[in-house]
PDB file of N, CA and C in Angstrom:
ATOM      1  N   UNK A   1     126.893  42.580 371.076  1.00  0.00           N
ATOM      2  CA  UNK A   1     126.711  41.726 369.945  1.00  0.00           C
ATOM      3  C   UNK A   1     126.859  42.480 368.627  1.00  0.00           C
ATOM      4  N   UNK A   2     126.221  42.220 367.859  1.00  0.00           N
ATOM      5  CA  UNK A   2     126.544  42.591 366.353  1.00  0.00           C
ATOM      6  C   UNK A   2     125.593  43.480 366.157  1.00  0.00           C
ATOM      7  N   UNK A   3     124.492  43.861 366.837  1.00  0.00           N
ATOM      8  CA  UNK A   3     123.630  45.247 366.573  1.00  0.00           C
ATOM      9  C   UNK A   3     124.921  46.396 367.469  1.00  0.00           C
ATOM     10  N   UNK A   4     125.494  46.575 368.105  1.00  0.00           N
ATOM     11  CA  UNK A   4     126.501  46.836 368.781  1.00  0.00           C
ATOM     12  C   UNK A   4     126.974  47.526 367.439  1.00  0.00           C
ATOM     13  N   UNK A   5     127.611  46.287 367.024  1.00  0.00           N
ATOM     14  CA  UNK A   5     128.977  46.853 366.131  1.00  0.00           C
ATOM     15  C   UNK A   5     128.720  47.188 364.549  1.00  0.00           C
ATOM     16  N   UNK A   6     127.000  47.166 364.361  1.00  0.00           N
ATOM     17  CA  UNK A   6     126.904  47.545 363.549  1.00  0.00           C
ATOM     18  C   UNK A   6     126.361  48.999 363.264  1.00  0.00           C
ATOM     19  N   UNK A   7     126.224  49.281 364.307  1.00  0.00           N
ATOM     20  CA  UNK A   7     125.539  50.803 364.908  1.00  0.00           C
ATOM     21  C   UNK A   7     126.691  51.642 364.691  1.00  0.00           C
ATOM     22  N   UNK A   8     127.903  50.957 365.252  1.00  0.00           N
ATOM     23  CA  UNK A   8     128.904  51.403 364.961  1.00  0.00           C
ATOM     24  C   UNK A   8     130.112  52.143 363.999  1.00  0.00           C
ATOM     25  N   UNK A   9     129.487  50.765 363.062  1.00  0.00           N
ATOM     26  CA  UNK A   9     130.056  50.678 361.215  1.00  0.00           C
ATOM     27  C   UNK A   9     128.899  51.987 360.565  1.00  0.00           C
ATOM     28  N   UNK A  10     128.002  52.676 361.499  1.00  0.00           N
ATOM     29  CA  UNK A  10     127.498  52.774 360.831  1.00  0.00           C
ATOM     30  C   UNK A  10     127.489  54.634 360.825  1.00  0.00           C
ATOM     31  N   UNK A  11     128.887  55.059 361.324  1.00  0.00           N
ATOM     32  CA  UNK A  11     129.021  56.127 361.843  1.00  0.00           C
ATOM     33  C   UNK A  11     130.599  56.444 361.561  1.00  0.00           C
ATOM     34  N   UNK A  12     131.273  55.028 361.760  1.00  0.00           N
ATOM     35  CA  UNK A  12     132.451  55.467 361.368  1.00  0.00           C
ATOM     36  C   UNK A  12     132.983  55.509 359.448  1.00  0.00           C
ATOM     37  N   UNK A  13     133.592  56.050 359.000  1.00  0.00           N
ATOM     38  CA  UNK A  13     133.970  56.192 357.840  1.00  0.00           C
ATOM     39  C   UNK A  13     135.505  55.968 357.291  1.00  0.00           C
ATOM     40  N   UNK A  14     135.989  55.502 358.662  1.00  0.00           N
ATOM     41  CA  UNK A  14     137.426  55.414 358.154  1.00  0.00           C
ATOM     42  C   UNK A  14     137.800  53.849 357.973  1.00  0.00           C
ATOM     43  N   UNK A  15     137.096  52.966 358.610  1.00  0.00           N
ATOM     44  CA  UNK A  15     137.188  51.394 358.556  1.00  0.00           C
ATOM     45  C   UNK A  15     137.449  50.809 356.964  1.00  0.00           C
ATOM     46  N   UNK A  16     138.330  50.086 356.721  1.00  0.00           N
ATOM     47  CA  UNK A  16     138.370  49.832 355.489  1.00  0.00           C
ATOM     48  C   UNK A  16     137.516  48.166 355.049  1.00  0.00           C
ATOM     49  N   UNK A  17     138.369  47.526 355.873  1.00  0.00           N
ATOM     50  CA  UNK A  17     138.590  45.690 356.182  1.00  0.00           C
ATOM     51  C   UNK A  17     137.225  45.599 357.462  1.00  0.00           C
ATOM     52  N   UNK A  18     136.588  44.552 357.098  1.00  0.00           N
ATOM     53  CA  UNK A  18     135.959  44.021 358.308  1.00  0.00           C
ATOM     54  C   UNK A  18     135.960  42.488 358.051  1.00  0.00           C
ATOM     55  N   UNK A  19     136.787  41.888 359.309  1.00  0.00           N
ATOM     56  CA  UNK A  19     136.591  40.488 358.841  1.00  0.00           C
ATOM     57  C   UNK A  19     135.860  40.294 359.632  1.00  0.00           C
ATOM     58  N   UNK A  20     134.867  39.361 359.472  1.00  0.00           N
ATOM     59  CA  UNK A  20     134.007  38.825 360.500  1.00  0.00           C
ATOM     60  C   UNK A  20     134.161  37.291 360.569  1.00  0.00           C
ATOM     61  N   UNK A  21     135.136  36.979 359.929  1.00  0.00           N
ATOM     62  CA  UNK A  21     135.333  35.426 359.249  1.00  0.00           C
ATOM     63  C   UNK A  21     134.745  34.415 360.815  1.00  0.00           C
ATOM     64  N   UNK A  22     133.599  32.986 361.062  1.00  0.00           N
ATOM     65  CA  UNK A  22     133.680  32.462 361.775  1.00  0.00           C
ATOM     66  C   UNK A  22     133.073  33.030 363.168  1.00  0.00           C
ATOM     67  N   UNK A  23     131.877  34.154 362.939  1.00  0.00           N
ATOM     68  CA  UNK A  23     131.862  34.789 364.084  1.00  0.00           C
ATOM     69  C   UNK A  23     130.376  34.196 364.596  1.00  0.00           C
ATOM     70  N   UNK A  24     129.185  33.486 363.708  1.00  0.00           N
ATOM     71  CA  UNK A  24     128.300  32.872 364.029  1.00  0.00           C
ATOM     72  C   UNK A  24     127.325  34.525 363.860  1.00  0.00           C
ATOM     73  N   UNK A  25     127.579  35.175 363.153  1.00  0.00           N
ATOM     74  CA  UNK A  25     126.885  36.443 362.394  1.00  0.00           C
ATOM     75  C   UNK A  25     124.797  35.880 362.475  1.00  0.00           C
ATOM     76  N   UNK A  26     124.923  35.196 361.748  1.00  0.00           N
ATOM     77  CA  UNK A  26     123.550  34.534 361.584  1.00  0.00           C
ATOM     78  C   UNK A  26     123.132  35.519 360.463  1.00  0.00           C
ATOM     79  N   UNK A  27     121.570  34.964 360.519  1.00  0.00           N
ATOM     80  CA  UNK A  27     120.558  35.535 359.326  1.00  0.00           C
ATOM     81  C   UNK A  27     120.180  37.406 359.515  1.00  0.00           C
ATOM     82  N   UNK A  28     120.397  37.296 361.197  1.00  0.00           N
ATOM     83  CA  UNK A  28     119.487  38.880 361.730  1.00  0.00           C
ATOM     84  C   UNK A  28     120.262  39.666 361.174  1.00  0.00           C
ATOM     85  N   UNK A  29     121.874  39.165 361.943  1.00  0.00           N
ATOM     86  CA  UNK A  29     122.631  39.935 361.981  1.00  0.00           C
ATOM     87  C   UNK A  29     123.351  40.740 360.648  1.00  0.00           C
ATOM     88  N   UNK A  30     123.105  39.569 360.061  1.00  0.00           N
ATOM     89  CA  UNK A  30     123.802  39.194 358.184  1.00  0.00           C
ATOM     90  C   UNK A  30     122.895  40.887 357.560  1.00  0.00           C
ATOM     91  N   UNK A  31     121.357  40.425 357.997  1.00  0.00           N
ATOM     92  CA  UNK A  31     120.918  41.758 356.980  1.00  0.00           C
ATOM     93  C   UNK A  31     120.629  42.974 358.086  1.00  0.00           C
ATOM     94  N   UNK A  32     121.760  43.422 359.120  1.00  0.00           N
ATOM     95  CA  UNK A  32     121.745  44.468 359.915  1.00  0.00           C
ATOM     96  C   UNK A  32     123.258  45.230 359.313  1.00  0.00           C
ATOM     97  N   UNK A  33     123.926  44.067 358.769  1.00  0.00           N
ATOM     98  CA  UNK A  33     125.498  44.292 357.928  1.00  0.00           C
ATOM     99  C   UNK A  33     124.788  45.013 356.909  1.00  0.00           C
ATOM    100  N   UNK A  34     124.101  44.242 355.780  1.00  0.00           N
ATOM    101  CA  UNK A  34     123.271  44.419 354.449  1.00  0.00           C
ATOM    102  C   UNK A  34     122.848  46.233 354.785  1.00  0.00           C
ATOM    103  N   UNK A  35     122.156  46.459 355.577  1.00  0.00           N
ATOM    104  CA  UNK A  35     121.583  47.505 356.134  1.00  0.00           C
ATOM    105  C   UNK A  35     122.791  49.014 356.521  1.00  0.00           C
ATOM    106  N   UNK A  36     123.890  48.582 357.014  1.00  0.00           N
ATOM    107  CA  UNK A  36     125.050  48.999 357.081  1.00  0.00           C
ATOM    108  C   UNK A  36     125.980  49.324 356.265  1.00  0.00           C
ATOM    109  N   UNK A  37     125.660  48.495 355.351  1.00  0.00           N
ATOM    110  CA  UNK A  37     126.139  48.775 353.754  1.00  0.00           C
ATOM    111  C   UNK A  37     126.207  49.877 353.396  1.00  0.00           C
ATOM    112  N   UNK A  38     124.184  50.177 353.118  1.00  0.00           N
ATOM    113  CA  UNK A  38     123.703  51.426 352.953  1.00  0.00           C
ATOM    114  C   UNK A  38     124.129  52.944 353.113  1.00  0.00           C
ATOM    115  N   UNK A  39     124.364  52.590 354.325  1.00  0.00           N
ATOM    116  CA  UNK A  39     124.991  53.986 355.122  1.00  0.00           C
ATOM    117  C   UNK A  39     126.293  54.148 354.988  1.00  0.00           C
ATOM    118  N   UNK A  40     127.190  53.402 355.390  1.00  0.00           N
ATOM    119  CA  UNK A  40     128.695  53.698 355.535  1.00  0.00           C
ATOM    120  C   UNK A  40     129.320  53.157 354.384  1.00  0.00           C
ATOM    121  N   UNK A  41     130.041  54.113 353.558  1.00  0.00           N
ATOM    122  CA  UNK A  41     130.871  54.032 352.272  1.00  0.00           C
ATOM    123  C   UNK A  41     132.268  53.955 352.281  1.00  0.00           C
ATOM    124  N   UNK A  42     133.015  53.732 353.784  1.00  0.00           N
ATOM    125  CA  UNK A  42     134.260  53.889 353.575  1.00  0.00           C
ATOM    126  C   UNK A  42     134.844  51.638 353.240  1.00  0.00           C
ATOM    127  N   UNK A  43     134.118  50.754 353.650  1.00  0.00           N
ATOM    128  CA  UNK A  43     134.158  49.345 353.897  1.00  0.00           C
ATOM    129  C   UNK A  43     133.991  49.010 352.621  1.00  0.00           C
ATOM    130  N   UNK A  44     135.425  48.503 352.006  1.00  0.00           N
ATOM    131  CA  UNK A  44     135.941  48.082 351.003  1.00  0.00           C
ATOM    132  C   UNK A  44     135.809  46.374 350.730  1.00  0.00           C
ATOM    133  N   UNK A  45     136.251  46.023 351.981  1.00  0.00           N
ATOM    134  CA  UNK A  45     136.162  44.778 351.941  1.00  0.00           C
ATOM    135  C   UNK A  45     135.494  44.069 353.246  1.00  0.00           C
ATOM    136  N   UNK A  46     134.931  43.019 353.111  1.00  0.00           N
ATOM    137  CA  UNK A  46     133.809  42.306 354.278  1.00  0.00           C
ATOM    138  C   UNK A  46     133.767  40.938 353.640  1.00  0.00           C
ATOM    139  N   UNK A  47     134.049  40.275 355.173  1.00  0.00           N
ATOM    140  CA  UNK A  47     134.483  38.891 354.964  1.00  0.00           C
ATOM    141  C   UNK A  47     133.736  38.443 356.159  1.00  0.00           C
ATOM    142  N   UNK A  48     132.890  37.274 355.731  1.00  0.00           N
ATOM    143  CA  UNK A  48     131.410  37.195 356.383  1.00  0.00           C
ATOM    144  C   UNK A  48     131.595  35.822 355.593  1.00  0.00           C
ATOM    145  N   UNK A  49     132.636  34.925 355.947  1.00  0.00           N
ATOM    146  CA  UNK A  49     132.782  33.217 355.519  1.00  0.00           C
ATOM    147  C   UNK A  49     132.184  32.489 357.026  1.00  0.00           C
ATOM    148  N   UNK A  50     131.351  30.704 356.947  1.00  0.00           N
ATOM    149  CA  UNK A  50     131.883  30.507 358.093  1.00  0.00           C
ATOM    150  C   UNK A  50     130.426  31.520 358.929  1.00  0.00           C
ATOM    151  N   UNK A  51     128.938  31.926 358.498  1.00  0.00           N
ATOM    152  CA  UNK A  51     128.470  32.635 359.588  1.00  0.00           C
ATOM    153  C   UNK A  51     127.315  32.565 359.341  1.00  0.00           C
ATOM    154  N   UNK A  52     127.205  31.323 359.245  1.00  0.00           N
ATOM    155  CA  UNK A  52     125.524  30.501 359.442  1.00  0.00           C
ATOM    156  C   UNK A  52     124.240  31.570 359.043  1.00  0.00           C
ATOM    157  N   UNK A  53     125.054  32.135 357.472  1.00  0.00           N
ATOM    158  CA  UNK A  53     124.199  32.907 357.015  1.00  0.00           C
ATOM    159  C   UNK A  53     123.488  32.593 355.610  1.00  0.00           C
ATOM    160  N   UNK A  54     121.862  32.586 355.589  1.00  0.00           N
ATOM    161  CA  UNK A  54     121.253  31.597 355.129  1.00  0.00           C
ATOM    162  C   UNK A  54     120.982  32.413 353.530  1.00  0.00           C
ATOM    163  N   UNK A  55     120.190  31.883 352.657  1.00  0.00           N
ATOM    164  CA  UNK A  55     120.759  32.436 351.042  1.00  0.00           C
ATOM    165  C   UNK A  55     120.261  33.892 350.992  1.00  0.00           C
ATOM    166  N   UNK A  56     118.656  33.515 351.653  1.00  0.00           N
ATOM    167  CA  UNK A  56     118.167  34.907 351.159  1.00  0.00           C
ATOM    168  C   UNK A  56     118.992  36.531 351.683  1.00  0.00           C
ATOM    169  N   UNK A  57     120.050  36.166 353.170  1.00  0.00           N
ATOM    170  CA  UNK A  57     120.391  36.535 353.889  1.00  0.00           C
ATOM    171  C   UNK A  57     121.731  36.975 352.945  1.00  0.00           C
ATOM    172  N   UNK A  58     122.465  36.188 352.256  1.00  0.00           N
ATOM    173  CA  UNK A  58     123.331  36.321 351.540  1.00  0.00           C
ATOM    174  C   UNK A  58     123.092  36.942 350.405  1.00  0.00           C
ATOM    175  N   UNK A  59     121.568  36.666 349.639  1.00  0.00           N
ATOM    176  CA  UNK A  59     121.218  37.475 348.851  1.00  0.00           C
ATOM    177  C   UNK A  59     121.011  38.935 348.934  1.00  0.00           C
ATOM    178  N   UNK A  60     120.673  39.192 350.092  1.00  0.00           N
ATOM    179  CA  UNK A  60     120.504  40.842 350.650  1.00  0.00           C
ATOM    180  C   UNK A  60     121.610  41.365 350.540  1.00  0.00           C
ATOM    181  N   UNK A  61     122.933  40.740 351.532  1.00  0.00           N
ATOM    182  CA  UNK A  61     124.294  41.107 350.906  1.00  0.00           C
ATOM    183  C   UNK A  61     124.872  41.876 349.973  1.00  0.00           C
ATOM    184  N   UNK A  62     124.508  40.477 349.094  1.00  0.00           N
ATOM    185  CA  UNK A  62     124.903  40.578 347.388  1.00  0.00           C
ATOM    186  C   UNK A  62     124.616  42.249 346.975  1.00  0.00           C
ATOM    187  N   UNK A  63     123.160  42.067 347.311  1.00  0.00           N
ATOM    188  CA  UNK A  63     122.179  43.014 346.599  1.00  0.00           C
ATOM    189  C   UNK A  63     122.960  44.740 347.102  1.00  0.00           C
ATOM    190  N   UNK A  64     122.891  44.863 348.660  1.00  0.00           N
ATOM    191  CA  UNK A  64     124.285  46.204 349.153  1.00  0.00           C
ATOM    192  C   UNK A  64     124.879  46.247 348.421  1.00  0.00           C
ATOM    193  N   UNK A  65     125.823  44.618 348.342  1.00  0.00           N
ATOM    194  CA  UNK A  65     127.122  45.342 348.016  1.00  0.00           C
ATOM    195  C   UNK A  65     127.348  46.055 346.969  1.00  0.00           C
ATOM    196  N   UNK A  66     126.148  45.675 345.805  1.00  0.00           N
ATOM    197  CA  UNK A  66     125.794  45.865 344.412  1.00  0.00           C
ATOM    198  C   UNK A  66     126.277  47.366 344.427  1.00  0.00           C
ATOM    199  N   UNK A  67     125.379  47.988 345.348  1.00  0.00           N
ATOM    200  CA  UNK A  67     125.301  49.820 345.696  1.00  0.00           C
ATOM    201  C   UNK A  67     126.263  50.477 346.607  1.00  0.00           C
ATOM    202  N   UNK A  68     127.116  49.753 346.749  1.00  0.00           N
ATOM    203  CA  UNK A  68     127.993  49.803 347.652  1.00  0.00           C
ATOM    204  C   UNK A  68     129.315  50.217 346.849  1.00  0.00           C
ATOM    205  N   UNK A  69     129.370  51.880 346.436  1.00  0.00           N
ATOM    206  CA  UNK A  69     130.447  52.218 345.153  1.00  0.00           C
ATOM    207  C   UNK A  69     131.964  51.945 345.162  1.00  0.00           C
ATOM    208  N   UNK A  70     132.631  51.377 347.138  1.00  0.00           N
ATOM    209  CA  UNK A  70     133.345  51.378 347.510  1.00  0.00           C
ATOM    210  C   UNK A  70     134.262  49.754 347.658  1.00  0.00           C
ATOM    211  N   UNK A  71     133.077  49.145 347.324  1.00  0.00           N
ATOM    212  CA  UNK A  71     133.213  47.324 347.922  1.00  0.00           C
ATOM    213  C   UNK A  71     133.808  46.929 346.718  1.00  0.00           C
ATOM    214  N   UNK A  72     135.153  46.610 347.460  1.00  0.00           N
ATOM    215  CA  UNK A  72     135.914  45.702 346.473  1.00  0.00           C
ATOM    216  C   UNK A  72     136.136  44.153 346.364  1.00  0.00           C
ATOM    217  N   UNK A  73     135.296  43.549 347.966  1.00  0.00           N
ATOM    218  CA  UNK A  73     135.954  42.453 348.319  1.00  0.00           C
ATOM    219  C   UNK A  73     134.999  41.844 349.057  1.00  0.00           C
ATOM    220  N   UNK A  74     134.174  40.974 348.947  1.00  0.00           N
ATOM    221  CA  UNK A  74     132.941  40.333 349.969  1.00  0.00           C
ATOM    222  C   UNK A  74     133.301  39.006 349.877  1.00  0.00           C
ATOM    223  N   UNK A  75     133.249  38.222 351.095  1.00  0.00           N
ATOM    224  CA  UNK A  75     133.108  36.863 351.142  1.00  0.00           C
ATOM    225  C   UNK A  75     131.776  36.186 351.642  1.00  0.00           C
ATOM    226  N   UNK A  76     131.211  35.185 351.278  1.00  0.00           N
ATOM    227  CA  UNK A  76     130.104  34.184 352.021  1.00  0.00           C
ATOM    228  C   UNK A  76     130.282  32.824 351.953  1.00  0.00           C
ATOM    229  N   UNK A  77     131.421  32.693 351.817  1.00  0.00           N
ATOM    230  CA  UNK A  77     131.218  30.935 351.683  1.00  0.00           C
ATOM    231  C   UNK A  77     130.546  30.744 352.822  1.00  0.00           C
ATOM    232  N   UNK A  78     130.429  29.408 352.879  1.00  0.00           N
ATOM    233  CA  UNK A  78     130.216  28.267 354.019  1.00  0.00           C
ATOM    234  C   UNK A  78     130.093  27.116 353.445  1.00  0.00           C
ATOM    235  N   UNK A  79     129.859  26.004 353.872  1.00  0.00           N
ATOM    236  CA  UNK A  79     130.524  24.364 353.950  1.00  0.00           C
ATOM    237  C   UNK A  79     129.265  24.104 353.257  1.00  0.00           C
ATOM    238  N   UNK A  80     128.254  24.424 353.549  1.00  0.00           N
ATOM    239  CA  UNK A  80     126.751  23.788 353.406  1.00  0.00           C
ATOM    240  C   UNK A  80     126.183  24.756 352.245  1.00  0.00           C
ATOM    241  N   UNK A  81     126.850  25.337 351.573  1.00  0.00           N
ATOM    242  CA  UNK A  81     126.412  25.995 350.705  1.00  0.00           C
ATOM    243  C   UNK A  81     126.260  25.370 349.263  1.00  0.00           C
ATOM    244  N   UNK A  82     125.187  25.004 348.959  1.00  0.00           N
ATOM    245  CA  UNK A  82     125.065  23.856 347.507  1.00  0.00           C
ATOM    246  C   UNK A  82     125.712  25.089 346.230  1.00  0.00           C
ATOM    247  N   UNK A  83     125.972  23.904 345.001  1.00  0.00           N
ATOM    248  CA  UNK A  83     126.476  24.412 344.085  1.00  0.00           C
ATOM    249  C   UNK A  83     126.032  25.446 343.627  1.00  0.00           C
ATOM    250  N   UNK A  84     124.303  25.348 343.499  1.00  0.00           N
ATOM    251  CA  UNK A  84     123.266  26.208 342.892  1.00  0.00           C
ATOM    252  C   UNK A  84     123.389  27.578 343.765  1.00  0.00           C
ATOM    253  N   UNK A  85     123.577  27.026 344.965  1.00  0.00           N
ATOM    254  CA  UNK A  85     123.381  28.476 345.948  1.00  0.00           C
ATOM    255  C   UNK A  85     124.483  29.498 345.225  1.00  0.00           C
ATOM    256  N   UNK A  86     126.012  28.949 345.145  1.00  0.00           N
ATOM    257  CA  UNK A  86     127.012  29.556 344.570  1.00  0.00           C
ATOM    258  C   UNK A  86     126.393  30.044 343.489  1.00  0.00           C
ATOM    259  N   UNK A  87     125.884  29.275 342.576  1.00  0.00           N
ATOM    260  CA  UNK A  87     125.917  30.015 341.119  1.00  0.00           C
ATOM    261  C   UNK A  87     124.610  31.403 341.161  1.00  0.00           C
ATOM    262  N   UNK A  88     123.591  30.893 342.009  1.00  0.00           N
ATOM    263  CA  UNK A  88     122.674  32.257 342.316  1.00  0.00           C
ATOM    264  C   UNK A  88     123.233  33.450 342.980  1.00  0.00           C
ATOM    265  N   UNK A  89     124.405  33.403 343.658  1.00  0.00           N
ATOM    266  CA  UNK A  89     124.819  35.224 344.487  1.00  0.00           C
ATOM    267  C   UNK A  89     125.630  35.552 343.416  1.00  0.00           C
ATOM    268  N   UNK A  90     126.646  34.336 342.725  1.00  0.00           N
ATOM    269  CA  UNK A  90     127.521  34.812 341.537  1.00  0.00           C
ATOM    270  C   UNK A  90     126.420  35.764 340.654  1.00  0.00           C
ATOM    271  N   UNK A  91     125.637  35.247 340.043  1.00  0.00           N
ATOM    272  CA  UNK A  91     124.402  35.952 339.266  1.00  0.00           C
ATOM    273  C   UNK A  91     124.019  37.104 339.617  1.00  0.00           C
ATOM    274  N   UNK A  92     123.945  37.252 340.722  1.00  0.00           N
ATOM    275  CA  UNK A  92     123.825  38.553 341.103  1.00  0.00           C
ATOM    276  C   UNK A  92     124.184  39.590 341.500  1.00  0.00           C
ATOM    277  N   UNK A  93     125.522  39.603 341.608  1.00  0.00           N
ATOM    278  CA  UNK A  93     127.384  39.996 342.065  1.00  0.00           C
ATOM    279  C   UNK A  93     127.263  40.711 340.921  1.00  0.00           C
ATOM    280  N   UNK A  94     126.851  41.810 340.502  1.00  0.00           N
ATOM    281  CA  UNK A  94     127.343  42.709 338.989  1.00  0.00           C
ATOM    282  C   UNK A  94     128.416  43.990 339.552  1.00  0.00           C
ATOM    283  N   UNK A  95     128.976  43.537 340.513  1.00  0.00           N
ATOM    284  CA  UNK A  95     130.521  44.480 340.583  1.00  0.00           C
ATOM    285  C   UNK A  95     131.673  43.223 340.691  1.00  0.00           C
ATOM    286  N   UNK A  96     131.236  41.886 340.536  1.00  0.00           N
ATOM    287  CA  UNK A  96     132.086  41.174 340.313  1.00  0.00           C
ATOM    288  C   UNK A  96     133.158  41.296 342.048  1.00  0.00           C
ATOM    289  N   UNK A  97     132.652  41.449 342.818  1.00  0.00           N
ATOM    290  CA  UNK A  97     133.608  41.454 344.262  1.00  0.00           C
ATOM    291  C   UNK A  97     133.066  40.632 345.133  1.00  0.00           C
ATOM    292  N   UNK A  98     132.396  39.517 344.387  1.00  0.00           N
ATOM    293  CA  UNK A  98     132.125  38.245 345.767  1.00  0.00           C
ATOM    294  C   UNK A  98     132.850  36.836 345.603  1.00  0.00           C
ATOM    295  N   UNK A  99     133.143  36.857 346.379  1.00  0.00           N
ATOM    296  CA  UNK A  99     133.950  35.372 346.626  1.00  0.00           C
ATOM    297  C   UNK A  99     133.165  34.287 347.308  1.00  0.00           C
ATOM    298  N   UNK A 100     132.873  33.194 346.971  1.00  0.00           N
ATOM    299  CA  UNK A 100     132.242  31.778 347.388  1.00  0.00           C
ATOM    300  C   UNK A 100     132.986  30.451 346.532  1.00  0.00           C
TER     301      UNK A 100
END
């Protein structure tokens, strides 16, 4: 599963792209990514649309990718995501690399 492959991300340094687009990620998994952030600096871009991942979960995200000197490119949409939700991760996106 995704503790798996995040154990993983979390050792390698050459990965650039991770799409995860549609993978059913969830809330655990969402801030085990967030957590992964931390550690591995080579993941430029992470695409995490589509993965029944809930705000505060998205907010943790946000918050990595913030520290994350390498992240050029994050996604979180999803379908069920209200307007407000959008305008709160935008708000908090100060490298300007999230997409919703």
């Amino acid at each position: 599963g995704i503790s798996h492959l995040v154990e993983s991300l979390k050792i390698n340094q050459t990965l650039k792209t991770l799409d995860l687009y549609h993978n059913i990620v969830g809330p655990n998994g969402g801030c085990q990514l967030a957590e992964m952030l931390t550690i591995n600096s080579s993941i430029e871009t992470l695409l995490l649309n589509n993965n029944r991942l809930d705000q505060s979960t998205c907010k943790t995200i946000v918050h990595a990718s913030n520290r994350h000197e390498n992240m050029r490119h994050l996604t979180l949409y999803h379908p069920f995501m209200s307007a407000t939700d959008r305008e709160d991760l935008r708000s908090l996106d100060c490298r300007g690399v999230l997409e919703i």
